[in-house]
PDB file of N, CA and C in Angstrom:
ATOM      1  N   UNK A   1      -7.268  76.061 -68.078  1.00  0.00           N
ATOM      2  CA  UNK A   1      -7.182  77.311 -67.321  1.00  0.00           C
ATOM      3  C   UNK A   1      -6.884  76.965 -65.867  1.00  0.00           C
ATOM      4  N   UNK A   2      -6.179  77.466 -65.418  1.00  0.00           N
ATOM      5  CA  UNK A   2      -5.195  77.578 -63.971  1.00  0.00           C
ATOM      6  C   UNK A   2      -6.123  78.372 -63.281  1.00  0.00           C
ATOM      7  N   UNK A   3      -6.625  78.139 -61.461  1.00  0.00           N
ATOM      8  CA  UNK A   3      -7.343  78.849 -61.360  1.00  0.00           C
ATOM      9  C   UNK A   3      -6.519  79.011 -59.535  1.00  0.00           C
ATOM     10  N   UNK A   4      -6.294  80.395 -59.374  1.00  0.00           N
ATOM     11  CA  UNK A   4      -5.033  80.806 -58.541  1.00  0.00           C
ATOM     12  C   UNK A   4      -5.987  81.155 -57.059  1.00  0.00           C
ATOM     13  N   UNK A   5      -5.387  81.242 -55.728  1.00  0.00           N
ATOM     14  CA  UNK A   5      -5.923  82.172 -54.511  1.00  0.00           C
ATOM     15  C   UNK A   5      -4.542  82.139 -53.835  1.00  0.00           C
ATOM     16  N   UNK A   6      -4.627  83.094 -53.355  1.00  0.00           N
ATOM     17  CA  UNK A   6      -3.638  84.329 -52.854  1.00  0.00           C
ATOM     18  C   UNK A   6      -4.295  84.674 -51.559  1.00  0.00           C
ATOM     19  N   UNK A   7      -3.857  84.720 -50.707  1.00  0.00           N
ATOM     20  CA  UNK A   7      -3.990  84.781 -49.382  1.00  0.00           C
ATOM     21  C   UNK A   7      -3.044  85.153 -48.574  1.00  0.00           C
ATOM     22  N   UNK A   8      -2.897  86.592 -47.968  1.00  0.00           N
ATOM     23  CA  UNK A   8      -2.719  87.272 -47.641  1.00  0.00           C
ATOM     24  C   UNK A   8      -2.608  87.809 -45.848  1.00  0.00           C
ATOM     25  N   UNK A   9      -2.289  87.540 -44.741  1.00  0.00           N
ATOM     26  CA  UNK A   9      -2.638  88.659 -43.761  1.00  0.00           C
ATOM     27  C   UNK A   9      -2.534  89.990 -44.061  1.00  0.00           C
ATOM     28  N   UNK A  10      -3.906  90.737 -43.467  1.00  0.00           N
ATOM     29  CA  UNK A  10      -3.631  92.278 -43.559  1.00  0.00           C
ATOM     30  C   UNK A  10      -2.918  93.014 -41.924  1.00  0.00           C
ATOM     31  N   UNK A  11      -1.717  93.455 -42.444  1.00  0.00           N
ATOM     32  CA  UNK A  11      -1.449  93.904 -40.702  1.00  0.00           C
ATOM     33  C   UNK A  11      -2.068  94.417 -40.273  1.00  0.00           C
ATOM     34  N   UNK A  12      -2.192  94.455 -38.758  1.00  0.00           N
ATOM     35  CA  UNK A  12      -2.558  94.915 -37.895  1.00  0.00           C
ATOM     36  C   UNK A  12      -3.386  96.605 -38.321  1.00  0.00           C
ATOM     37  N   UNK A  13      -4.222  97.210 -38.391  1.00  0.00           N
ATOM     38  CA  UNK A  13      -4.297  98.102 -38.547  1.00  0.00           C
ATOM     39  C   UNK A  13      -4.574  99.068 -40.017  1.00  0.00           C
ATOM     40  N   UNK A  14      -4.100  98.012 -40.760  1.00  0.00           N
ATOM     41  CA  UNK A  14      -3.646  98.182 -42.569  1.00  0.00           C
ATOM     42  C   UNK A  14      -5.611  97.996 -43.351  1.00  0.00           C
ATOM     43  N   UNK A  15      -6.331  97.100 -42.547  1.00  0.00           N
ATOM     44  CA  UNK A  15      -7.482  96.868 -43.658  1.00  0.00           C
ATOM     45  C   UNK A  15      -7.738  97.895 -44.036  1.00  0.00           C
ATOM     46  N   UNK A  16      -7.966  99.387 -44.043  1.00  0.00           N
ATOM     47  CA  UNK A  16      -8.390 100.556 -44.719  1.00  0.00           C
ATOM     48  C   UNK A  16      -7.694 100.872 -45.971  1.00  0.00           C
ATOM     49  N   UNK A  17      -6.438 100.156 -45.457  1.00  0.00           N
ATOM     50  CA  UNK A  17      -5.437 100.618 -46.697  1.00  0.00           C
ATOM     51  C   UNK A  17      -5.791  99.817 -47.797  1.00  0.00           C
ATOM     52  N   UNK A  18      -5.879  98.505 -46.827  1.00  0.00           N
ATOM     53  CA  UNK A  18      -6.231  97.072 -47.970  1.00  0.00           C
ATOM     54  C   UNK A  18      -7.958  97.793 -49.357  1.00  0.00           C
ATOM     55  N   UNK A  19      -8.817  98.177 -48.608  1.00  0.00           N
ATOM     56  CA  UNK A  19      -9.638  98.635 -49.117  1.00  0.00           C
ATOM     57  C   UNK A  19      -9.744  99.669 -49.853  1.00  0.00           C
ATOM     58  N   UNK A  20      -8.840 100.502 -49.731  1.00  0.00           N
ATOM     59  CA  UNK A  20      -8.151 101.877 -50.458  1.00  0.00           C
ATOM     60  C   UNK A  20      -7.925 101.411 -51.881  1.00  0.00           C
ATOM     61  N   UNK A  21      -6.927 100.652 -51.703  1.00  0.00           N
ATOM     62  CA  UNK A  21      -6.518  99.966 -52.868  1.00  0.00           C
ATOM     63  C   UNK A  21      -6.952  99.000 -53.895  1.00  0.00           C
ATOM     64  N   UNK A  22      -8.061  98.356 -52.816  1.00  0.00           N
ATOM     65  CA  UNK A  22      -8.865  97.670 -53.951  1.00  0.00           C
ATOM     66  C   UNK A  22      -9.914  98.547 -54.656  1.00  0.00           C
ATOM     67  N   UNK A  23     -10.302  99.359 -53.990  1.00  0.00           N
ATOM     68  CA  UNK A  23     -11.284 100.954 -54.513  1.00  0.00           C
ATOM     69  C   UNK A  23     -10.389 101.763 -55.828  1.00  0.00           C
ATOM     70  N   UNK A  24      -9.565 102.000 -55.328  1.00  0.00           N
ATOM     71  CA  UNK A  24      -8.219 102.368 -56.934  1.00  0.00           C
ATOM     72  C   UNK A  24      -8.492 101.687 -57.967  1.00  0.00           C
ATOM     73  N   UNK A  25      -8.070  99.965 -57.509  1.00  0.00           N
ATOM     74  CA  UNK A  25      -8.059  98.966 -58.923  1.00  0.00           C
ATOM     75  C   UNK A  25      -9.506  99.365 -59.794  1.00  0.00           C
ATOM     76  N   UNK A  26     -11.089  99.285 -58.662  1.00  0.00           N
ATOM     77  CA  UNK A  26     -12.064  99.435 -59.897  1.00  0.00           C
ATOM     78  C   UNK A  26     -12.521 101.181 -60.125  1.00  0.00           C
ATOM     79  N   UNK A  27     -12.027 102.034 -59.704  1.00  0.00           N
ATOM     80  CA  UNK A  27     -11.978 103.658 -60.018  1.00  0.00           C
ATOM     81  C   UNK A  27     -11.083 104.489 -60.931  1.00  0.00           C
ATOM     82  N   UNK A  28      -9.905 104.460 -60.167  1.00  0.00           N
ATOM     83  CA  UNK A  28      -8.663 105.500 -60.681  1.00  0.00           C
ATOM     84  C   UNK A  28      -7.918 104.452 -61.212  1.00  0.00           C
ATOM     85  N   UNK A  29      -7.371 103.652 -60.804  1.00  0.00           N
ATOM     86  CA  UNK A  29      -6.590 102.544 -61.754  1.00  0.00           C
ATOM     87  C   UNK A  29      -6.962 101.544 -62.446  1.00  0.00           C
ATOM     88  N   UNK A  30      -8.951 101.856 -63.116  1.00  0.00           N
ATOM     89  CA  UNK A  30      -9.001 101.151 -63.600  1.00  0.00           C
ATOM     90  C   UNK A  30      -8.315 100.515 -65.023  1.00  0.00           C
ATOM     91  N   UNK A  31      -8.276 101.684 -65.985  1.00  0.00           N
ATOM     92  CA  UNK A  31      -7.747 101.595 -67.209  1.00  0.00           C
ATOM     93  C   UNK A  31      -6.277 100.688 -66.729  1.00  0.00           C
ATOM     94  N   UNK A  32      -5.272 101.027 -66.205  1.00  0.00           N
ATOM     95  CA  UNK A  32      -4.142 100.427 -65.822  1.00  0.00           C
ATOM     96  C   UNK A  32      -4.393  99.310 -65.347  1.00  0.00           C
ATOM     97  N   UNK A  33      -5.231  98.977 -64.391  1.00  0.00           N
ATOM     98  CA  UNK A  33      -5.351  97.279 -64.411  1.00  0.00           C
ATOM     99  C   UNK A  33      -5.952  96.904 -65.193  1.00  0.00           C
ATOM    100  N   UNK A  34      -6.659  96.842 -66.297  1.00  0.00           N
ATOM    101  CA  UNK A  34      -7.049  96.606 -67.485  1.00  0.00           C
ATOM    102  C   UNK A  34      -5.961  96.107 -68.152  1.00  0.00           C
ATOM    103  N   UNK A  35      -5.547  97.065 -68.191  1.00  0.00           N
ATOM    104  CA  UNK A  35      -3.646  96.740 -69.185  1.00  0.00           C
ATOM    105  C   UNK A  35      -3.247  95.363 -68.683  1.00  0.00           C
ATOM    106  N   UNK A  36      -2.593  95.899 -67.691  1.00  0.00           N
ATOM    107  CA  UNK A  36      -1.750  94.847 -66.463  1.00  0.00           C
ATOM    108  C   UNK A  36      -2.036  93.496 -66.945  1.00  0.00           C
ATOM    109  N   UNK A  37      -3.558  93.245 -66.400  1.00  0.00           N
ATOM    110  CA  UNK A  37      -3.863  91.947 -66.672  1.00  0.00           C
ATOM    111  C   UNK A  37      -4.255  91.543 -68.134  1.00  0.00           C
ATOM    112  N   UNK A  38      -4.733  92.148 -68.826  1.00  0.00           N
ATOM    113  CA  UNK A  38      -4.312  91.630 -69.920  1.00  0.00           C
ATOM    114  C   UNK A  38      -3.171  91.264 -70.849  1.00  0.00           C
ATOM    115  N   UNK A  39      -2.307  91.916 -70.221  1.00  0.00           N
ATOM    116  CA  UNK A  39      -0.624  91.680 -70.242  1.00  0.00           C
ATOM    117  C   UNK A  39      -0.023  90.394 -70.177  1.00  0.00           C
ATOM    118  N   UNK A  40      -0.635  90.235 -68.498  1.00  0.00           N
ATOM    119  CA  UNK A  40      -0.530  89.103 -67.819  1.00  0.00           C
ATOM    120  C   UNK A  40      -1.587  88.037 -68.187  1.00  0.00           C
ATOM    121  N   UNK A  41      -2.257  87.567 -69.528  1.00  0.00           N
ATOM    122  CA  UNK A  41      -3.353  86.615 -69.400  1.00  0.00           C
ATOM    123  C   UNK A  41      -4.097  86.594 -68.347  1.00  0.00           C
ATOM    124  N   UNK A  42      -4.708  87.438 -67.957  1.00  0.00           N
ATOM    125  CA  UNK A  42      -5.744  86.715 -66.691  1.00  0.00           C
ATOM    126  C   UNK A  42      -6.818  87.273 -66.646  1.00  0.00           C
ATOM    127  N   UNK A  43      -7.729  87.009 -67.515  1.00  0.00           N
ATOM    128  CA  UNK A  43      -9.471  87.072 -67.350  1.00  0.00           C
ATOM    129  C   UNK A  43      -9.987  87.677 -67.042  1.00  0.00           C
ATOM    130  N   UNK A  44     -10.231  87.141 -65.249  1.00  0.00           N
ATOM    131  CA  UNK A  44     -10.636  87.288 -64.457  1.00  0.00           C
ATOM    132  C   UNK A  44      -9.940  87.082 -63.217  1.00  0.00           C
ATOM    133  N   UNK A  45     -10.243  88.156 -62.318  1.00  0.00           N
ATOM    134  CA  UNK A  45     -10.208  88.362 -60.914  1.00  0.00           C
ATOM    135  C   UNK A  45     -10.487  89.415 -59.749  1.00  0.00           C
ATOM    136  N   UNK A  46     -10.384  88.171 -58.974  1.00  0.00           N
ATOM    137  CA  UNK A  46     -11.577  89.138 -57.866  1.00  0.00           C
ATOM    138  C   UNK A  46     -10.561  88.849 -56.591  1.00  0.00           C
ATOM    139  N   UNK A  47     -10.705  90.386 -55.678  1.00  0.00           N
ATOM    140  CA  UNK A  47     -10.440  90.525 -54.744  1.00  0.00           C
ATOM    141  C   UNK A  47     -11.258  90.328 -53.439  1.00  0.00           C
ATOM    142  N   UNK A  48     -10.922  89.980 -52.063  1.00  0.00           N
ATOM    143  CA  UNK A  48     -11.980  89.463 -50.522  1.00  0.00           C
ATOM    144  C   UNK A  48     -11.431  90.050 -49.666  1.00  0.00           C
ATOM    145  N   UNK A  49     -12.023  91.086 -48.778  1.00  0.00           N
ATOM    146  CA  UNK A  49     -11.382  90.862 -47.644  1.00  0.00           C
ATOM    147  C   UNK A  49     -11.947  90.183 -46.474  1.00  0.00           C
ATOM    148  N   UNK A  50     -11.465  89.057 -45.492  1.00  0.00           N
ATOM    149  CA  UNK A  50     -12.130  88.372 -44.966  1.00  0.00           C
ATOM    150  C   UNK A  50     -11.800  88.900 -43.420  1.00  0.00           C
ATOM    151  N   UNK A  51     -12.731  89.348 -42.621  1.00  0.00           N
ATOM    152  CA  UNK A  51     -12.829  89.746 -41.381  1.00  0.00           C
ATOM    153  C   UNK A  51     -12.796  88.451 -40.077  1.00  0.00           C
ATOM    154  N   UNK A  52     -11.849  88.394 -39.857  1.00  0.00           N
ATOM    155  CA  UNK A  52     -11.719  87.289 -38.698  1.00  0.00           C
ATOM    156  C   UNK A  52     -11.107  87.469 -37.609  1.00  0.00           C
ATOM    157  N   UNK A  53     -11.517  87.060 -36.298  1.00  0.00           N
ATOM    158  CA  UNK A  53     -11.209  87.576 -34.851  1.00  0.00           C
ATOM    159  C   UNK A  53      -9.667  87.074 -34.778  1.00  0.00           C
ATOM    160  N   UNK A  54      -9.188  86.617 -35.767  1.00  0.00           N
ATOM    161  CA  UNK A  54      -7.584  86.438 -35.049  1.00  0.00           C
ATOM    162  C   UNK A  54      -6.919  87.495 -36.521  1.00  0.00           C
ATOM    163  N   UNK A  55      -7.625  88.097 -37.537  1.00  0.00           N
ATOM    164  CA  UNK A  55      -6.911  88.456 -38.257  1.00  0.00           C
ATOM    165  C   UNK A  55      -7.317  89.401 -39.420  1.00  0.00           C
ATOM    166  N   UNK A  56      -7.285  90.390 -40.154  1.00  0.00           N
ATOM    167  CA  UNK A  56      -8.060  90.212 -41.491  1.00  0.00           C
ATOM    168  C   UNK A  56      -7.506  89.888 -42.716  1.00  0.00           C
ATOM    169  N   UNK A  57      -7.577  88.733 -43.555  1.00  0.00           N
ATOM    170  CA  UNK A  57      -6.762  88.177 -44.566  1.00  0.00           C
ATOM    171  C   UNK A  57      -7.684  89.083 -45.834  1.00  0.00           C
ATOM    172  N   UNK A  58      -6.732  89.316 -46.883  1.00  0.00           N
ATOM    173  CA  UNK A  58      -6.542  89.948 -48.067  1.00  0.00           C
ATOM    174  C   UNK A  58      -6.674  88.710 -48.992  1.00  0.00           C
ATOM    175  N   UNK A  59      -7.400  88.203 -49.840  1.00  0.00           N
ATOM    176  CA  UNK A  59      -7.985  87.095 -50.560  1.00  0.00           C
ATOM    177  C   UNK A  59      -7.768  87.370 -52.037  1.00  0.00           C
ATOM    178  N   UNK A  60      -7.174  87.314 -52.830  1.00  0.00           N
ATOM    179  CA  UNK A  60      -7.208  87.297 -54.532  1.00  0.00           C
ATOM    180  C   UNK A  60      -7.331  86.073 -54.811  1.00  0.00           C
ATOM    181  N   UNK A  61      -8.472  85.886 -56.013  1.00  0.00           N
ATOM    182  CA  UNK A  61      -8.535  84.832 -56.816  1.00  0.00           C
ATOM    183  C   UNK A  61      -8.499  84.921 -58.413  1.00  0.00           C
ATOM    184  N   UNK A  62      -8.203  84.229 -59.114  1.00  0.00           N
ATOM    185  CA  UNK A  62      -7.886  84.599 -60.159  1.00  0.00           C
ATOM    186  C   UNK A  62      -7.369  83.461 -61.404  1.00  0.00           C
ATOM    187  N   UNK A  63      -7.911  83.390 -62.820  1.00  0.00           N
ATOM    188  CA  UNK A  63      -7.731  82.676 -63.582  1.00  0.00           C
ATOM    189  C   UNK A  63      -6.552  83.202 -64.581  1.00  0.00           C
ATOM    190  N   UNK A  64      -6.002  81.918 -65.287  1.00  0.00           N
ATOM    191  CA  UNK A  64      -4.798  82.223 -65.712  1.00  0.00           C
ATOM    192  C   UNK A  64      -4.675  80.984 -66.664  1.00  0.00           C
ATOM    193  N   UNK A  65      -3.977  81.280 -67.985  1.00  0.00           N
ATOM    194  CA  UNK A  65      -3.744  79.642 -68.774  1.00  0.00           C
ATOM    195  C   UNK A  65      -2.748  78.877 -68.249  1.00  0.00           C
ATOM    196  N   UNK A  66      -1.868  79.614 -67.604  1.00  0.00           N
ATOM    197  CA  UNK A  66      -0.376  79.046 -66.767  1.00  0.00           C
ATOM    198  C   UNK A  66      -0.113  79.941 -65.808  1.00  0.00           C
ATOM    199  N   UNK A  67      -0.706  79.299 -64.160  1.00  0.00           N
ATOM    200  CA  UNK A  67      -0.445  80.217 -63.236  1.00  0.00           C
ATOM    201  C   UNK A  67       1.018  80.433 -62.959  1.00  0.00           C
ATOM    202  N   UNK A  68       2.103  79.046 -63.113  1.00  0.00           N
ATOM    203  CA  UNK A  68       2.791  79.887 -62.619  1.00  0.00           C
ATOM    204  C   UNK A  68       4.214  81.016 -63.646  1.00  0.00           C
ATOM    205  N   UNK A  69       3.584  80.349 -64.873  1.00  0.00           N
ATOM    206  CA  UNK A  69       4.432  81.821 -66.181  1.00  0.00           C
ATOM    207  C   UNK A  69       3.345  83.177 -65.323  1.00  0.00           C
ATOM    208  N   UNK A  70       2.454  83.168 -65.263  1.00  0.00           N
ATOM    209  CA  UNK A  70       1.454  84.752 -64.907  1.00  0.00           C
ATOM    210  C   UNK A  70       2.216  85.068 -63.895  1.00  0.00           C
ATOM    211  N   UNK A  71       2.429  84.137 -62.631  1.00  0.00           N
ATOM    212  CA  UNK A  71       2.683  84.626 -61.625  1.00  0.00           C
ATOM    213  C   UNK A  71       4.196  84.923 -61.797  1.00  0.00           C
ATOM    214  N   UNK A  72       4.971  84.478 -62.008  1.00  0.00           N
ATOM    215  CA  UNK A  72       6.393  85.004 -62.371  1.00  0.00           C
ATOM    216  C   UNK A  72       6.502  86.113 -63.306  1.00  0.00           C
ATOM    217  N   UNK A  73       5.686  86.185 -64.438  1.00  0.00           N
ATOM    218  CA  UNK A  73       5.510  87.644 -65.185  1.00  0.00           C
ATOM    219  C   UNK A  73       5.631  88.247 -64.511  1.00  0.00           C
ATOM    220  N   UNK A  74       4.634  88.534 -63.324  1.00  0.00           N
ATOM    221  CA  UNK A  74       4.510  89.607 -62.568  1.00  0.00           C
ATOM    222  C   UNK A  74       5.374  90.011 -61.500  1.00  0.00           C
ATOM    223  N   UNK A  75       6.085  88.869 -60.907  1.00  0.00           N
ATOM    224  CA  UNK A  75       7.196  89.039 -59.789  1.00  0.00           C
ATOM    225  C   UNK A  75       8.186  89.887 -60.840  1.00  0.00           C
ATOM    226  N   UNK A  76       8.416  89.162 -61.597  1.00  0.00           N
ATOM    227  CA  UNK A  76       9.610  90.183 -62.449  1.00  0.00           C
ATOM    228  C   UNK A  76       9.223  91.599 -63.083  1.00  0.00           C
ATOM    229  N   UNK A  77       7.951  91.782 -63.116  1.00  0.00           N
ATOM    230  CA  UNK A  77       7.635  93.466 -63.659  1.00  0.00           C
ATOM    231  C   UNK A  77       7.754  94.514 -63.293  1.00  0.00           C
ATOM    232  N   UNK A  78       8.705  94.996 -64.182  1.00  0.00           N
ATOM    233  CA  UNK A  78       8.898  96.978 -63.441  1.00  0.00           C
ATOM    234  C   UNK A  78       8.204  97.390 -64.108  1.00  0.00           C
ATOM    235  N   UNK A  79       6.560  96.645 -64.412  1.00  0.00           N
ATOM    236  CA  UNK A  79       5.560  97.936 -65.254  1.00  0.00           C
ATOM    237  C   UNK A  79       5.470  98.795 -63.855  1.00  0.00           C
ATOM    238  N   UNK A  80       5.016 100.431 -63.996  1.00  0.00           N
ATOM    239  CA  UNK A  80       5.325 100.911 -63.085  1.00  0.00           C
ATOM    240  C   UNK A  80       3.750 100.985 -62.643  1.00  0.00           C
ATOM    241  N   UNK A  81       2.854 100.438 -63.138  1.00  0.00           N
ATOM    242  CA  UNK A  81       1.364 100.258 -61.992  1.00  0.00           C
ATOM    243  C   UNK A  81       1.528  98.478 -61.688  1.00  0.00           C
ATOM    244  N   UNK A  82       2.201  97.971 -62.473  1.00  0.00           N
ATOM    245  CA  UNK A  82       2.911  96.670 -61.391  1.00  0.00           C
ATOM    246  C   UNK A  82       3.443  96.852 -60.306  1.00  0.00           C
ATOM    247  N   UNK A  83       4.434  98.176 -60.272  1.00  0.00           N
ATOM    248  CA  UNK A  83       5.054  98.140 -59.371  1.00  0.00           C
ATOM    249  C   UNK A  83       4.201  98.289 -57.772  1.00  0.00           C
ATOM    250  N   UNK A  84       3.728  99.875 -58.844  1.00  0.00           N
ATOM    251  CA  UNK A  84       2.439 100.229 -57.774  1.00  0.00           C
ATOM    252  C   UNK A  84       1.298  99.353 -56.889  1.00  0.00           C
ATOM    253  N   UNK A  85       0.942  98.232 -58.041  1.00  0.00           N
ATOM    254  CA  UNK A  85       0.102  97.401 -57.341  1.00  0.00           C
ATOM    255  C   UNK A  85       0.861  96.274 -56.329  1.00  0.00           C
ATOM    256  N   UNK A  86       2.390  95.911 -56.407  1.00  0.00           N
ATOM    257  CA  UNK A  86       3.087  95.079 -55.644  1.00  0.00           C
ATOM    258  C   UNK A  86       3.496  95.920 -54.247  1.00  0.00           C
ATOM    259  N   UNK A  87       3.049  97.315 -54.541  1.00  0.00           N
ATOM    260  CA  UNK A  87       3.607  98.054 -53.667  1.00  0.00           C
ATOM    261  C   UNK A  87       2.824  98.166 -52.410  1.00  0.00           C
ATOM    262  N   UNK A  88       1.082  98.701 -53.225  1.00  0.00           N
ATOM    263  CA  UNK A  88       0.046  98.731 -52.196  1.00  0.00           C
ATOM    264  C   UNK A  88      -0.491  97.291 -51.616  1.00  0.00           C
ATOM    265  N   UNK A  89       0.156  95.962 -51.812  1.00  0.00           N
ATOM    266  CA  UNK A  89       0.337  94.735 -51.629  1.00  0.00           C
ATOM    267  C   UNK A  89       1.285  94.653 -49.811  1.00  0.00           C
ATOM    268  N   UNK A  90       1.827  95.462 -50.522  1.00  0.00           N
ATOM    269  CA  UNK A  90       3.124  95.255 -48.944  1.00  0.00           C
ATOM    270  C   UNK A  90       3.533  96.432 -48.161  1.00  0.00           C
ATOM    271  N   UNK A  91       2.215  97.381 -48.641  1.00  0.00           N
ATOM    272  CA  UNK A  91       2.070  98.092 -47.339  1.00  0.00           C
ATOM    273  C   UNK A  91       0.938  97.451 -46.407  1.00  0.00           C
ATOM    274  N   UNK A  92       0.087  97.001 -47.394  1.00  0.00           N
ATOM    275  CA  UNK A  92      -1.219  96.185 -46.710  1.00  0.00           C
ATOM    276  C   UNK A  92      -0.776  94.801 -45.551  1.00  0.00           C
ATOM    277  N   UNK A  93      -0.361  94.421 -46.234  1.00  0.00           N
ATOM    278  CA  UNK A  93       0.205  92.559 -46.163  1.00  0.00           C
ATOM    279  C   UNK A  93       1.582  92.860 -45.181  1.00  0.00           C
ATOM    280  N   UNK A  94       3.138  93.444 -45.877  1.00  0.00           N
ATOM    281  CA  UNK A  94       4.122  93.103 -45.598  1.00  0.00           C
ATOM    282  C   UNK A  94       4.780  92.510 -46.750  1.00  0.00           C
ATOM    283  N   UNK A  95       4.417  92.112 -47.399  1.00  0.00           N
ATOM    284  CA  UNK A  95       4.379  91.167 -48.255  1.00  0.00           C
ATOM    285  C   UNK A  95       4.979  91.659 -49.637  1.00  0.00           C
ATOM    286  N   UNK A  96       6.334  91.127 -50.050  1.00  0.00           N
ATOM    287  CA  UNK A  96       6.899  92.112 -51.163  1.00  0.00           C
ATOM    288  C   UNK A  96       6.806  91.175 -52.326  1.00  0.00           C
ATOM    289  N   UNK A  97       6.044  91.629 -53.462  1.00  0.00           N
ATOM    290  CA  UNK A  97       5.791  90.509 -54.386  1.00  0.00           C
ATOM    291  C   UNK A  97       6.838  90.704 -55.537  1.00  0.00           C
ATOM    292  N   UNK A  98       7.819  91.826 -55.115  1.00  0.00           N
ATOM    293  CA  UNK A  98       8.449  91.798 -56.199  1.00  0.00           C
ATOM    294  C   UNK A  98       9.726  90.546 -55.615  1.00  0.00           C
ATOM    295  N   UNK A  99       9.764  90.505 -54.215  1.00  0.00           N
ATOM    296  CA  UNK A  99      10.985  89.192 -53.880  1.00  0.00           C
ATOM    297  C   UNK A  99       9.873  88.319 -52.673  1.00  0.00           C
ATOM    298  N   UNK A 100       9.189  87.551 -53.212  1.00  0.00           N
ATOM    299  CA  UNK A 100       8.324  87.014 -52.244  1.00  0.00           C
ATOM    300  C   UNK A 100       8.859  85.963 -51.853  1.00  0.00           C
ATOM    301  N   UNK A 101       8.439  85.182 -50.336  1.00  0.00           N
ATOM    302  CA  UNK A 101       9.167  84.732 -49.678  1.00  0.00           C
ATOM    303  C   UNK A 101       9.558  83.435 -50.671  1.00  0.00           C
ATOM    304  N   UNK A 102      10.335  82.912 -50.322  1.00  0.00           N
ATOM    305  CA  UNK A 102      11.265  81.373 -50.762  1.00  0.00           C
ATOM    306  C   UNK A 102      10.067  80.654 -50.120  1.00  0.00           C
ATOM    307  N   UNK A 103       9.323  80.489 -49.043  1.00  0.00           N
ATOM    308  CA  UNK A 103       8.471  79.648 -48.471  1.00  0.00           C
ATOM    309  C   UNK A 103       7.065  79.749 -48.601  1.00  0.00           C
ATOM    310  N   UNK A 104       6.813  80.633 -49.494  1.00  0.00           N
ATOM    311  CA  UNK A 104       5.680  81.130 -49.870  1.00  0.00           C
ATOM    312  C   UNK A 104       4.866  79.956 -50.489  1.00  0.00           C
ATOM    313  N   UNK A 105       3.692  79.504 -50.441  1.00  0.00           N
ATOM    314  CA  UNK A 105       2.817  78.112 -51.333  1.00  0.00           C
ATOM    315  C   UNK A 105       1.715  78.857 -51.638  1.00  0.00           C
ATOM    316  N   UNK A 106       1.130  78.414 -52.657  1.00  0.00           N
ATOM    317  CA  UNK A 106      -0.256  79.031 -52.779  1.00  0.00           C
ATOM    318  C   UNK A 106      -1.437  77.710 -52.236  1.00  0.00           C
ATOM    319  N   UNK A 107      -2.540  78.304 -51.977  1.00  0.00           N
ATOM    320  CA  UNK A 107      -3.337  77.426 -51.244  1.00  0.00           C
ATOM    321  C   UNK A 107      -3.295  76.229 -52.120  1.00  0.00           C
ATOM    322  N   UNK A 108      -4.106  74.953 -51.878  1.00  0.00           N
ATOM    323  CA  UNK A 108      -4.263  73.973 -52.106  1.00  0.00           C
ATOM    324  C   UNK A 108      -5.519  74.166 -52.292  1.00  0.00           C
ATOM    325  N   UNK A 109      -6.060  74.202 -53.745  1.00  0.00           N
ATOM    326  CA  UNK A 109      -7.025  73.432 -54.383  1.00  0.00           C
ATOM    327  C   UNK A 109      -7.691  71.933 -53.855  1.00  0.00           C
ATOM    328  N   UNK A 110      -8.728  71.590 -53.081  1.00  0.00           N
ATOM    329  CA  UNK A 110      -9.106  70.615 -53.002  1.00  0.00           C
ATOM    330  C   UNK A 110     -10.397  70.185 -53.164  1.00  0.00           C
ATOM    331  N   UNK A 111     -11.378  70.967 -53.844  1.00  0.00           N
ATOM    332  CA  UNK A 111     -12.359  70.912 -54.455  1.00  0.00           C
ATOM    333  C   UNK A 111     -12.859  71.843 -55.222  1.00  0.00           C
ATOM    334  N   UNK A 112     -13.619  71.422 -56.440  1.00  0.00           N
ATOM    335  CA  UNK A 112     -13.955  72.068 -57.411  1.00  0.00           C
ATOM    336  C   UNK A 112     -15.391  71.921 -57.516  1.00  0.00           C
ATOM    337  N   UNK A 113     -16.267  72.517 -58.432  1.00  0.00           N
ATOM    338  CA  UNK A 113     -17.482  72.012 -59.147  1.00  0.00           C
ATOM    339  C   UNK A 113     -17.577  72.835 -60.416  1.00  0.00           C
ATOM    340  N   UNK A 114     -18.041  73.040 -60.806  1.00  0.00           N
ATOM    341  CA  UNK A 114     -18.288  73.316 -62.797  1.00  0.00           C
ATOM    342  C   UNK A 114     -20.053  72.796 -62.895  1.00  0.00           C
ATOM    343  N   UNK A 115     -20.628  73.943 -63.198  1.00  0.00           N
ATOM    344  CA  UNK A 115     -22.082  73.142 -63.992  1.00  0.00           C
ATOM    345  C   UNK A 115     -21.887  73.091 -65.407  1.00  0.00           C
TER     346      UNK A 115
END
């Protein structure tokens, strides 16, 4: 199991939105992200928003058997609460996950633990 983080700036002004939307995923869109990710193999995942004086970053983490088949599933999906969720992504962020940047990396894993 592939285990993913996504990291995000929230613009300037956007964290309400950022929080809007993560309030959707476990309320009104729950049934639909239900789908989604089970679509997409992925378990589990959890959303952060992290409050910091130079910024507030938008945090997803998330398990997967092959992050990057999941993560390309999803760049390519016109499910239309894919779309929706890539959408409320890059009003938050900027950030268009349906053509995300060419320079884009996902963090670096450099420690683990497991009991």
């Amino acid at each position: 199991m592939d285990h993913v983080c996504l990291v995000f700036p929230i613009l300037p002004g956007k964290t309400a939105n950022a929080r809007t939307f993560q309030k959707d995923l476990d309320t009104t869109r729950k049934a639909e992200y239900t789908v989604s990710e089970g679509r997409l193999g992925i378990p589990r995942e959890y959303w952060y928003i992290a409050e910091l004086p130079t910024g507030d970053l938008l945090i997803g983490v998330f398990d997967a058997p092959d992050a990057g088949a999941t993560i390309g599933q999803f760049v390519q999906s016109q499910d239309s609460f894919d779309l929706w969720f890539k959408d409320q992504v890059r009003l938050a962020t900027g950030v268009d996950l349906n053509n995300p940047p060419a320079d884009m990396k996902l963090p670096e894993l450099v420690s683990t633990f497991e009991a």
